[in-house]
C-alpha atoms as a PDB file:
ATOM      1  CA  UNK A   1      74.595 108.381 101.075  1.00  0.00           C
ATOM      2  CA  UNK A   2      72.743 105.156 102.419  1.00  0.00           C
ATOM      3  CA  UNK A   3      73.058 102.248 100.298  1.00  0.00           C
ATOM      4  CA  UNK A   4      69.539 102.355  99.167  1.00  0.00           C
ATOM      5  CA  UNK A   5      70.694 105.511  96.895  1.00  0.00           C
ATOM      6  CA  UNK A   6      74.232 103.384  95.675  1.00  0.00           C
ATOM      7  CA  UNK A   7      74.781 102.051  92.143  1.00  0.00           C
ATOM      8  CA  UNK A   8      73.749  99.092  91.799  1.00  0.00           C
ATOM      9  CA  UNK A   9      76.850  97.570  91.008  1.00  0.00           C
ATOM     10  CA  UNK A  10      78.723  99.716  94.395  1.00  0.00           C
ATOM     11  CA  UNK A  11      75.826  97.592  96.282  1.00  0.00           C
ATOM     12  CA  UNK A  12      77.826  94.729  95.275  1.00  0.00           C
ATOM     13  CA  UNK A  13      80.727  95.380  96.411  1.00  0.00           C
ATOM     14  CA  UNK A  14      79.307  96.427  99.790  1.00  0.00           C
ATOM     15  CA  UNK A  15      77.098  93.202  99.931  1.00  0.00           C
ATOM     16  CA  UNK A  16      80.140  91.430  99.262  1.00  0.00           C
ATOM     17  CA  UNK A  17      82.591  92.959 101.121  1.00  0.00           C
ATOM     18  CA  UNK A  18      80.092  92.725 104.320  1.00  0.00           C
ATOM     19  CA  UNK A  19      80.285  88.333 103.493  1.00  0.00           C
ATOM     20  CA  UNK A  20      84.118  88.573 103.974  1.00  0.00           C
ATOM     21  CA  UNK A  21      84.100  90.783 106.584  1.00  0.00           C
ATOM     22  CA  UNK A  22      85.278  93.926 105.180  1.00  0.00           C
ATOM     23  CA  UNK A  23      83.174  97.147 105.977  1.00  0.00           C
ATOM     24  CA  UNK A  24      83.043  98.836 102.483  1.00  0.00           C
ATOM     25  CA  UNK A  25      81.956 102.507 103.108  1.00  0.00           C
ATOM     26  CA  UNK A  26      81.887 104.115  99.352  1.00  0.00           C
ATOM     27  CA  UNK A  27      82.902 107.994  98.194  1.00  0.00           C
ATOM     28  CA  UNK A  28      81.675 108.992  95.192  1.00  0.00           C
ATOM     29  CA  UNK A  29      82.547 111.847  93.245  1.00  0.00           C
ATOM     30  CA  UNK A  30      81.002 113.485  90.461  1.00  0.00           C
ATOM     31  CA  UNK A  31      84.394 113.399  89.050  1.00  0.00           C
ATOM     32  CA  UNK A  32      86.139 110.525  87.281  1.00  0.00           C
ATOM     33  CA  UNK A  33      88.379 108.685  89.417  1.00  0.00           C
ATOM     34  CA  UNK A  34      89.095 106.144  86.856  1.00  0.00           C
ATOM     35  CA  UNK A  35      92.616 106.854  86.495  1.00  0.00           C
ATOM     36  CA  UNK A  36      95.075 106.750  89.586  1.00  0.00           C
ATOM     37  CA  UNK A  37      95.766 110.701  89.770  1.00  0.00           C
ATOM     38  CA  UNK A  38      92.339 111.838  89.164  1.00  0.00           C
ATOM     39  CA  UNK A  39      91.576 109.181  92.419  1.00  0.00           C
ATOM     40  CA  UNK A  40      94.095 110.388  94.745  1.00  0.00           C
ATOM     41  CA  UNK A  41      93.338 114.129  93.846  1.00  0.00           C
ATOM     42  CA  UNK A  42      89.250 113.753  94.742  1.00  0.00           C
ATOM     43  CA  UNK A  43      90.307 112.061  97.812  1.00  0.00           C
ATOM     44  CA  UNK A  44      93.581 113.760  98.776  1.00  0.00           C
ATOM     45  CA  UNK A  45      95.722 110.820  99.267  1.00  0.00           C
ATOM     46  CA  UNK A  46      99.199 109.872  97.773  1.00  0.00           C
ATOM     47  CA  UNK A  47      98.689 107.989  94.272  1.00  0.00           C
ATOM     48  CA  UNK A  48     100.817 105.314  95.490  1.00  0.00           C
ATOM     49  CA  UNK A  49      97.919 104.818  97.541  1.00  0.00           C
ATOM     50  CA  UNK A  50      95.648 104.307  95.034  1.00  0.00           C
ATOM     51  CA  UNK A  51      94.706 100.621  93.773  1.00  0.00           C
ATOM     52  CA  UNK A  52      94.832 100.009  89.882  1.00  0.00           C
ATOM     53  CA  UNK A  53      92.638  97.015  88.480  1.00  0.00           C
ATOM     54  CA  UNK A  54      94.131  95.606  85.639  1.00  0.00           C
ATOM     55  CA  UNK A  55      92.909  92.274  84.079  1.00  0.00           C
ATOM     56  CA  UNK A  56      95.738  90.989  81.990  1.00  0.00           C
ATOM     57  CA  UNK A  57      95.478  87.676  79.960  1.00  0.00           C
ATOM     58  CA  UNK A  58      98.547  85.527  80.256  1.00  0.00           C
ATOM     59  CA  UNK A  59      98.560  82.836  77.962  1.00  0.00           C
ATOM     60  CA  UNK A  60      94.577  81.654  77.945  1.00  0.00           C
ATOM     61  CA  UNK A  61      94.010  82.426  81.100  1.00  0.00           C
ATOM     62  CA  UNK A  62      92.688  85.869  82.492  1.00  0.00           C
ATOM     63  CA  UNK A  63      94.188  87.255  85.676  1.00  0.00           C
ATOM     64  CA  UNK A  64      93.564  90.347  88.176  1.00  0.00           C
ATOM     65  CA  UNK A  65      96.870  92.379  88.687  1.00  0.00           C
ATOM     66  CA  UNK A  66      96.666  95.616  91.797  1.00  0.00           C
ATOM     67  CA  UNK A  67      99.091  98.014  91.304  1.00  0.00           C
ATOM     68  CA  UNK A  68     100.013 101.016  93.535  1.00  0.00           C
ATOM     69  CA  UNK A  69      98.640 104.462  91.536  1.00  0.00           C
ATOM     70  CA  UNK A  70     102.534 104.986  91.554  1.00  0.00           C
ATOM     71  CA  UNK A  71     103.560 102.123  89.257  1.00  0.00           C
ATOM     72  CA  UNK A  72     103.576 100.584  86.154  1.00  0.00           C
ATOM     73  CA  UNK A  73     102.436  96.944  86.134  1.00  0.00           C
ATOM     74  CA  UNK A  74     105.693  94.983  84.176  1.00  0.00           C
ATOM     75  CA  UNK A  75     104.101  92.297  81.953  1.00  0.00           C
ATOM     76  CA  UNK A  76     106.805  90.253  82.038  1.00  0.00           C
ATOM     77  CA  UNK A  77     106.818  89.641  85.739  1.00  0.00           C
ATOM     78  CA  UNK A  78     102.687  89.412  85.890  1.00  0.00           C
ATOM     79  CA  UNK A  79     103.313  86.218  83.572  1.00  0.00           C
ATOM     80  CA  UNK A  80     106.289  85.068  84.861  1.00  0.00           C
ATOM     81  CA  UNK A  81     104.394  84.883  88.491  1.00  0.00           C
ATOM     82  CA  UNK A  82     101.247  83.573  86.734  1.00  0.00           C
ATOM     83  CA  UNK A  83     103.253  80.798  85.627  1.00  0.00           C
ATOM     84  CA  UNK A  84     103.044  81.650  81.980  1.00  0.00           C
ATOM     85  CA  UNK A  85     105.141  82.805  79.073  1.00  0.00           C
ATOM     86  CA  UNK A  86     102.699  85.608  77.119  1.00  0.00           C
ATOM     87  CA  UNK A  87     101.182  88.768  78.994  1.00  0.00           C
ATOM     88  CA  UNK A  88      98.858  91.117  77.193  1.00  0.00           C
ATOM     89  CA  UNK A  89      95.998  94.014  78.226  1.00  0.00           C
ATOM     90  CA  UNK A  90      92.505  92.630  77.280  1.00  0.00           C
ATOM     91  CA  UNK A  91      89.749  95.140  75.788  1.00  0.00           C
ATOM     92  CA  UNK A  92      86.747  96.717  77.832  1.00  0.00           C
ATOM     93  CA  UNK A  93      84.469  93.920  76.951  1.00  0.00           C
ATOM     94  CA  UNK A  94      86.651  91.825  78.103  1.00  0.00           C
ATOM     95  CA  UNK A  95      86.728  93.321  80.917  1.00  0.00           C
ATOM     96  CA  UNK A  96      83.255  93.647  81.595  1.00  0.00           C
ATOM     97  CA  UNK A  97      82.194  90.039  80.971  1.00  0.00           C
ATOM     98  CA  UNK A  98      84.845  88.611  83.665  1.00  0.00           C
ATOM     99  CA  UNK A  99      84.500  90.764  85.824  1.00  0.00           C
ATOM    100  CA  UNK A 100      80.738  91.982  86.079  1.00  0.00           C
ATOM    101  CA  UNK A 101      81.993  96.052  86.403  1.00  0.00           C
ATOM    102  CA  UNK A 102      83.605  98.285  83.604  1.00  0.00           C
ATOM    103  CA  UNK A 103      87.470  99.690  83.384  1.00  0.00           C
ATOM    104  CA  UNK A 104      87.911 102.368  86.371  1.00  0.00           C
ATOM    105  CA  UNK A 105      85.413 100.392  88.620  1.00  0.00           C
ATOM    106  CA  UNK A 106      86.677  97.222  89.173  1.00  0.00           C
ATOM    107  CA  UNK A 107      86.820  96.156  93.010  1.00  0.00           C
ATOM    108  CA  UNK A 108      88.798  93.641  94.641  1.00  0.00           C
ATOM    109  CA  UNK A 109      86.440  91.343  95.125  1.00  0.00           C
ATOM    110  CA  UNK A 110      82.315  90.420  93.805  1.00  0.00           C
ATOM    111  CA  UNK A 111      83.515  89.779  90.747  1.00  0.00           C
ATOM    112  CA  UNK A 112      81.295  87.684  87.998  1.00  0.00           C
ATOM    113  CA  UNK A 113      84.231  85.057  87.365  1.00  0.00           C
ATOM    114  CA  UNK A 114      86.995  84.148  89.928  1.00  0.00           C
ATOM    115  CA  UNK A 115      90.360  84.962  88.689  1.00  0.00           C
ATOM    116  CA  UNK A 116      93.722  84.227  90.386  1.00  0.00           C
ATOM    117  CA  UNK A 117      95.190  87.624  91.854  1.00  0.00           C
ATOM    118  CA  UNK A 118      98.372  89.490  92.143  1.00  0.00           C
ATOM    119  CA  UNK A 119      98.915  92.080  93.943  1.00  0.00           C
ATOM    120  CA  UNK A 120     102.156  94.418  93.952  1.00  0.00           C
ATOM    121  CA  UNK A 121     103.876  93.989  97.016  1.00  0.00           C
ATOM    122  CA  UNK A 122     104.453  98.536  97.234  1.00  0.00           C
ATOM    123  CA  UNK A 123     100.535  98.155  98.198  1.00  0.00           C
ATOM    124  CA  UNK A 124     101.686  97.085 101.481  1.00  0.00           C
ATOM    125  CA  UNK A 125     104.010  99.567 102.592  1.00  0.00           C
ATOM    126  CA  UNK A 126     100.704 102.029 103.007  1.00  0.00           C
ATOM    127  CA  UNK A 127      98.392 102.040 106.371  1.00  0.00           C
ATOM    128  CA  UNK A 128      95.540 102.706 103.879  1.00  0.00           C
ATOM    129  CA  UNK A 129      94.841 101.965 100.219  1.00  0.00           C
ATOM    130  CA  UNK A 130      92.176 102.746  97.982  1.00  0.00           C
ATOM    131  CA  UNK A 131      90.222 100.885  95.956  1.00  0.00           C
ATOM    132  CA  UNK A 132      87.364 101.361  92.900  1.00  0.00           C
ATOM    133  CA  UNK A 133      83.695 100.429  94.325  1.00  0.00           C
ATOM    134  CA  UNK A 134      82.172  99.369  90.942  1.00  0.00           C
ATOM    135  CA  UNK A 135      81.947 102.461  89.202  1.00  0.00           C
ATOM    136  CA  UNK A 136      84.362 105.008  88.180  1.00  0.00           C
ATOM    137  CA  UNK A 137      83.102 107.708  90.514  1.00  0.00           C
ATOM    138  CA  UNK A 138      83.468 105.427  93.623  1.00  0.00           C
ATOM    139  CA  UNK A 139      86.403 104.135  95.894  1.00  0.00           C
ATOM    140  CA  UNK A 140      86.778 102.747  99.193  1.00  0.00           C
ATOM    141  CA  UNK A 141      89.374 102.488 101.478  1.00  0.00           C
ATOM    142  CA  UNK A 142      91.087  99.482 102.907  1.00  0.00           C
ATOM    143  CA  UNK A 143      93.536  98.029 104.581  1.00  0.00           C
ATOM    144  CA  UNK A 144      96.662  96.635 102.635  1.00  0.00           C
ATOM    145  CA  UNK A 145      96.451  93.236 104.349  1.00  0.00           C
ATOM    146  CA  UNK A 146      92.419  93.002 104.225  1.00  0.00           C
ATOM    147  CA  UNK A 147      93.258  93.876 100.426  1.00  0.00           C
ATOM    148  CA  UNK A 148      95.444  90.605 100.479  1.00  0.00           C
ATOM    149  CA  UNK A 149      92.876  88.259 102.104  1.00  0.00           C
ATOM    150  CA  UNK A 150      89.806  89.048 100.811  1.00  0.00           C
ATOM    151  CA  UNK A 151      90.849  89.481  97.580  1.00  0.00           C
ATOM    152  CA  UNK A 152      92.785  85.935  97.460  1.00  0.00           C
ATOM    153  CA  UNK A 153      95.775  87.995  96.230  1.00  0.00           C
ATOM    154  CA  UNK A 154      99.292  86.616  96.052  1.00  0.00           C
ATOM    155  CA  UNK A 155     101.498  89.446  96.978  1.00  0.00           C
ATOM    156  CA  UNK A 156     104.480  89.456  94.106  1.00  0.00           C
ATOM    157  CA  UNK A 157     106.698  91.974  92.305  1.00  0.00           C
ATOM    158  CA  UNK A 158     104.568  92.919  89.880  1.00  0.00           C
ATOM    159  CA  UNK A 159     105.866  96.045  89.353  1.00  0.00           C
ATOM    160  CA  UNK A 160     107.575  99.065  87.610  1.00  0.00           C
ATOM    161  CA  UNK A 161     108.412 101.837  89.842  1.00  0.00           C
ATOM    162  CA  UNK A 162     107.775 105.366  88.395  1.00  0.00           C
END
């Protein structure tokens, strides 16, 4: 597929990726991959592999958490390494408005609003992650520590393992 036929919003993330030097080559499946499992199962990696997107308020302030497909973000220690005392999910408009992209297809980076990052550290013990390319039926693959930088992630325990 040549980027003339991409989603508009998986354009984005290419365009963007190319500006911080990340070569963003999409897959997209006519299946979901909006949840960690069905991800790794289209592409036939581990789910640990897999990056989750979760935008979590903590106190007023909204902030991008990646998880490994494996794990279970823990609230506590998202606010506790946000600096803040309150954690909680945010709804799909939410979403949407801060980030530019809906649930299941938020990248690591083009986003509408900048929000501070935190990545969980289990990320980094993979040669390969994967990533959502602005829609729910495309991913990308990256490297753990090109994750980190272009992403302006802080790499914290972030994490429950499952």
């Amino acid at each position: 597929m040549d980027n003339q036929e991409l989603p508009e919003a998986t354009q984005r993330v290419v365009e963007t990726g190319m500006t911080l030097g990340v070569i963003v080559k999409p897959k997209t499946f006519p299946e979901s991959t909006r949840t960690a499992q069905e991800a790794a199962d289209a592409i036939g990696v581990d789910v640990g592999q897999i990056v989750k997107s979760l935008i979590f308020q903590v106190d007023n302030e909204l902030v991008l958490a990646y998880v490994s497909g494996k794990n279970q973000l823990d609230e506590s220690s998202l606010a506790s390494v946000a600096g803040g005392e309150a954690c909680q999910r945010v709804d799909a408009h939410t979403v949407r408005e801060a980030t530019g992209f809906s649930i299941g297809g938020v990248p690591p980076f083009g986003l509408r609003q900048k929000l501070r990052v935190f990545i969980d550290k289990d990320l980094l013990g993979y040669n390969e992650v994967w990533a959502a390319a602005g829609t729910p039926h495309a991913v990308f693959s990256i490297g753990p520590e090109d994750l980190v930088t272009a992403s302006g992630g802080e790499v914290s325990e972030i994490s429950v393992k499952n």
